[in-house]
Every structure is written in structure tokens, then in C-alpha cells.
N, C-alpha and C. Protein backbone atom coordinates (compact mmCIF):
# COMPACT_ATOMS: atom_id res chain seq x y z
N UNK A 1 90.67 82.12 144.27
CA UNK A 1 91.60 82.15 145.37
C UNK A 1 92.90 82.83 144.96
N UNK A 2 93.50 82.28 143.84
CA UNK A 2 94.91 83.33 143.21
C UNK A 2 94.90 84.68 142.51
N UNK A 3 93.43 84.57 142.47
CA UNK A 3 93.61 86.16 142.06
C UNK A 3 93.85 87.07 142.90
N UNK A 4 93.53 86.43 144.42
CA UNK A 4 93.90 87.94 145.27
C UNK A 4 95.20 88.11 145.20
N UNK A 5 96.64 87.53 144.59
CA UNK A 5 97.42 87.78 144.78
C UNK A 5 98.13 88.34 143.28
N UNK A 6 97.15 87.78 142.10
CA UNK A 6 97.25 88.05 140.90
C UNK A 6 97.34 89.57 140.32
N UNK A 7 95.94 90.22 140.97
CA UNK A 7 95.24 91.58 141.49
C UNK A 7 95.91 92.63 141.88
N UNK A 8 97.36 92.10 142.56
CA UNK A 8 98.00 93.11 142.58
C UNK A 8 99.82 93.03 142.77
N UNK A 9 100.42 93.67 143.47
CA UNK A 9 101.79 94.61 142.89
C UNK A 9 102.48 92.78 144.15
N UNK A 10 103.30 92.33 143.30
CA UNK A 10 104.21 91.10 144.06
C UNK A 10 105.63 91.75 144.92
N UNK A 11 105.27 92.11 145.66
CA UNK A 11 106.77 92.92 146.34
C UNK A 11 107.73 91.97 146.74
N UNK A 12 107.38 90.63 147.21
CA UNK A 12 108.46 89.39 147.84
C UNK A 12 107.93 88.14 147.72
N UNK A 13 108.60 87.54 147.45
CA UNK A 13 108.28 86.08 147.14
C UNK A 13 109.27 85.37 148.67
N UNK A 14 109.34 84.71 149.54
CA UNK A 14 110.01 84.04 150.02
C UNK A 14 110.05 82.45 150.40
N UNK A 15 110.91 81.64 150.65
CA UNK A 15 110.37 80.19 150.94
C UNK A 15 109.77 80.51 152.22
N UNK A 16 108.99 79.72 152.41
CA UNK A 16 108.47 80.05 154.40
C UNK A 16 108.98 78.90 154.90
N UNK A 17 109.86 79.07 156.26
CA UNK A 17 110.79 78.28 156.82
C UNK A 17 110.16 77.01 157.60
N UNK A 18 109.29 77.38 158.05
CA UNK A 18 108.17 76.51 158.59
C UNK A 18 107.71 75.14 157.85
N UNK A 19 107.93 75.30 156.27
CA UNK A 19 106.66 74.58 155.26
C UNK A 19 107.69 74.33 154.46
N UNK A 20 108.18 73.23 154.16
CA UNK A 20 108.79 72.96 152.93
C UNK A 20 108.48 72.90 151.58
N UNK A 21 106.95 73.10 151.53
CA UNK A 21 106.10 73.13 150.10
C UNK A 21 105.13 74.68 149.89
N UNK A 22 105.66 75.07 150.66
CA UNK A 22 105.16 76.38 150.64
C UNK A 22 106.16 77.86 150.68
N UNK A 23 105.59 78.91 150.17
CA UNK A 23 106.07 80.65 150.17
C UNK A 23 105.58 81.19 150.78
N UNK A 24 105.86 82.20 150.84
CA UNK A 24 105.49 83.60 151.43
C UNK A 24 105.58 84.70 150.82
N UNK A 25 104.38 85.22 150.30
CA UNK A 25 104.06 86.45 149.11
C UNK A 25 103.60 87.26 149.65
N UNK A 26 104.37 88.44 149.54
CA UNK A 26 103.91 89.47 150.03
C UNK A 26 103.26 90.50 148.69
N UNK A 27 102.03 91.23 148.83
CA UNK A 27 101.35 91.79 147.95
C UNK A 27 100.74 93.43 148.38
N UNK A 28 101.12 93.76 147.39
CA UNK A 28 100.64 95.38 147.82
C UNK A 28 99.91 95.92 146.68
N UNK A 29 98.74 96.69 147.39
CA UNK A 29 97.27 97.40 146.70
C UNK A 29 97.46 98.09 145.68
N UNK A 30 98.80 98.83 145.47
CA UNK A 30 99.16 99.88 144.53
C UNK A 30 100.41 100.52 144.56
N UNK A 31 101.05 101.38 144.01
CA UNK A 31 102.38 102.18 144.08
C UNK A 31 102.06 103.42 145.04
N UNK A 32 103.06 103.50 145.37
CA UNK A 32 103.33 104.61 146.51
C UNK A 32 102.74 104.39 147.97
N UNK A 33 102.77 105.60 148.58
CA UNK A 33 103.01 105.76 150.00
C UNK A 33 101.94 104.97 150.93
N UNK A 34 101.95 104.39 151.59
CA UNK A 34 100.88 103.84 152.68
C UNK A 34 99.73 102.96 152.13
N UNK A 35 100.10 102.39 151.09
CA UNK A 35 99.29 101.45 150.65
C UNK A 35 99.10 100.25 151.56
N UNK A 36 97.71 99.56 151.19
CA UNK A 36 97.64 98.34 151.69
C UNK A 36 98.46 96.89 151.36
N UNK A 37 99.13 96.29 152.41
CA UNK A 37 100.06 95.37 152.04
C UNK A 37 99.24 94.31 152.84
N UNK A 38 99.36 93.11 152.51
CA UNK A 38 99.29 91.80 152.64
C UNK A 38 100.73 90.72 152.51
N UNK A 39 100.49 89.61 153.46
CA UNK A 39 101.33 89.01 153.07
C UNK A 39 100.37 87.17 153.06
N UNK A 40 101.10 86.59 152.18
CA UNK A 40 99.78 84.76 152.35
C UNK A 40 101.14 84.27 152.72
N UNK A 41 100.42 82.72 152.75
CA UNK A 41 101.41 81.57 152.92
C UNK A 41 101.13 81.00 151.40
N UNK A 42 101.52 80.78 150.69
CA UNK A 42 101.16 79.71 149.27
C UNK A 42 101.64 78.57 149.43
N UNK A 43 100.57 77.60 149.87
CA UNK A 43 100.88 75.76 149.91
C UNK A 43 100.65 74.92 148.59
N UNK A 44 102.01 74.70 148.34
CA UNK A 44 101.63 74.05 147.06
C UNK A 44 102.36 72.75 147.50
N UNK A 45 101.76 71.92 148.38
CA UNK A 45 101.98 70.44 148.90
C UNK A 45 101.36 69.85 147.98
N UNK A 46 100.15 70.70 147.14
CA UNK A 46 99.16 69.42 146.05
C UNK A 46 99.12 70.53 145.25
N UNK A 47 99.87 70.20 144.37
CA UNK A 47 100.14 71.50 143.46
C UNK A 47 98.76 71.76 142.35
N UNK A 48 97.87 70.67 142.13
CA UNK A 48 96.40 70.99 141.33
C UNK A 48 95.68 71.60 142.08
N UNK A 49 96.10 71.97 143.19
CA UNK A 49 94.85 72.75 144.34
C UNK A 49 95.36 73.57 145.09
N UNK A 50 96.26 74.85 144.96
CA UNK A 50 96.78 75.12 145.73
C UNK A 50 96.37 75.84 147.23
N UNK A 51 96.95 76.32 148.30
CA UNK A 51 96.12 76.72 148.66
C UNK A 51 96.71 78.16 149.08
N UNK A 52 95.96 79.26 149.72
CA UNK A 52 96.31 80.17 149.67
C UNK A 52 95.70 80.99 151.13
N UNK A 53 96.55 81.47 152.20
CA UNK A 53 96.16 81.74 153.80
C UNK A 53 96.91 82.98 153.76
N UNK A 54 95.83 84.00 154.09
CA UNK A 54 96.53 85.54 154.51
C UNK A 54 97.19 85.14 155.53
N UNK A 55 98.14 85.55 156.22
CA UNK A 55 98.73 85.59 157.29
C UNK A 55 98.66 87.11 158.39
N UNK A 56 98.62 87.91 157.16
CA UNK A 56 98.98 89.61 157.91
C UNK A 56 98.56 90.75 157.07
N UNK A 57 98.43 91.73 157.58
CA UNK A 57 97.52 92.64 156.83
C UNK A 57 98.45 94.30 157.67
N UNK A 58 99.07 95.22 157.04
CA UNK A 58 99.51 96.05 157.07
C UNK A 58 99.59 97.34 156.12
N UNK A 59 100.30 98.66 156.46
CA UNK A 59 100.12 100.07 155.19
C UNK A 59 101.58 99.86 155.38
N UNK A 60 102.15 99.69 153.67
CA UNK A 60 103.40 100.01 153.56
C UNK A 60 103.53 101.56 154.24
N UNK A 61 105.19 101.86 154.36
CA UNK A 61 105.54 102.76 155.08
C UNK A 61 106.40 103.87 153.86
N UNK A 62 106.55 103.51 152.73
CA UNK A 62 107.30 104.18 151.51
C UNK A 62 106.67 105.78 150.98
């Protein structure tokens, strides 16, 4: 489950405002122009299990 976010380039980390035990990681496929970006939610409410929910799926614009 953490490797999809392991796998590749960490562009933002944020708290997610919604979730008090959770982030918002945004992850991108590679360097440069129009790559594939992702962003999850990371719930770490039970931190031995975390869990991990794409939220969004986009091509950077750089």
C-alpha cells in the first residue's frame, strides 16, 4: 500500500483539514513536464496499519 507513494517524486505533504489524523500527499511519476500526479489522503488514526486513499489523479502542468 506505501509503496505507491514510496515509488515516487513527494511534491507536498499537507495536514488534510477534514481529518485530524491524517495528510495529504501529493506524488508525481517523474521530473519534468506533464507528468502523472496523484494526490492520497494518509490516515494514520491506527498508526500499525495505516491507511492510504487516492483522492485525485492529474498531469502536472511544469
Amino acid at each position: 500500500m506505501l509503496p505507491k507513494i514510496q515509488s515516487g517524486y513527494i511534491d507536498k505533504i499537507d495536514k488534510d483539514p477534514r481529518n485530524k489524523t491524517a495528510f495529504l500527499v501529493t506524488v508525481r511519476e517523474g521530473n519534468g513536464s506533464y507528468v502523472p500526479m496523484f494526490q492520497y489522503r494518509l490516515n494514520l488514526s491506527t498508526p500499525s496499519k495505516p491507511a492510504l486513499t487516492k483522492l485525485r489523479t492529474w498531469k502536472s502542468g511544469r
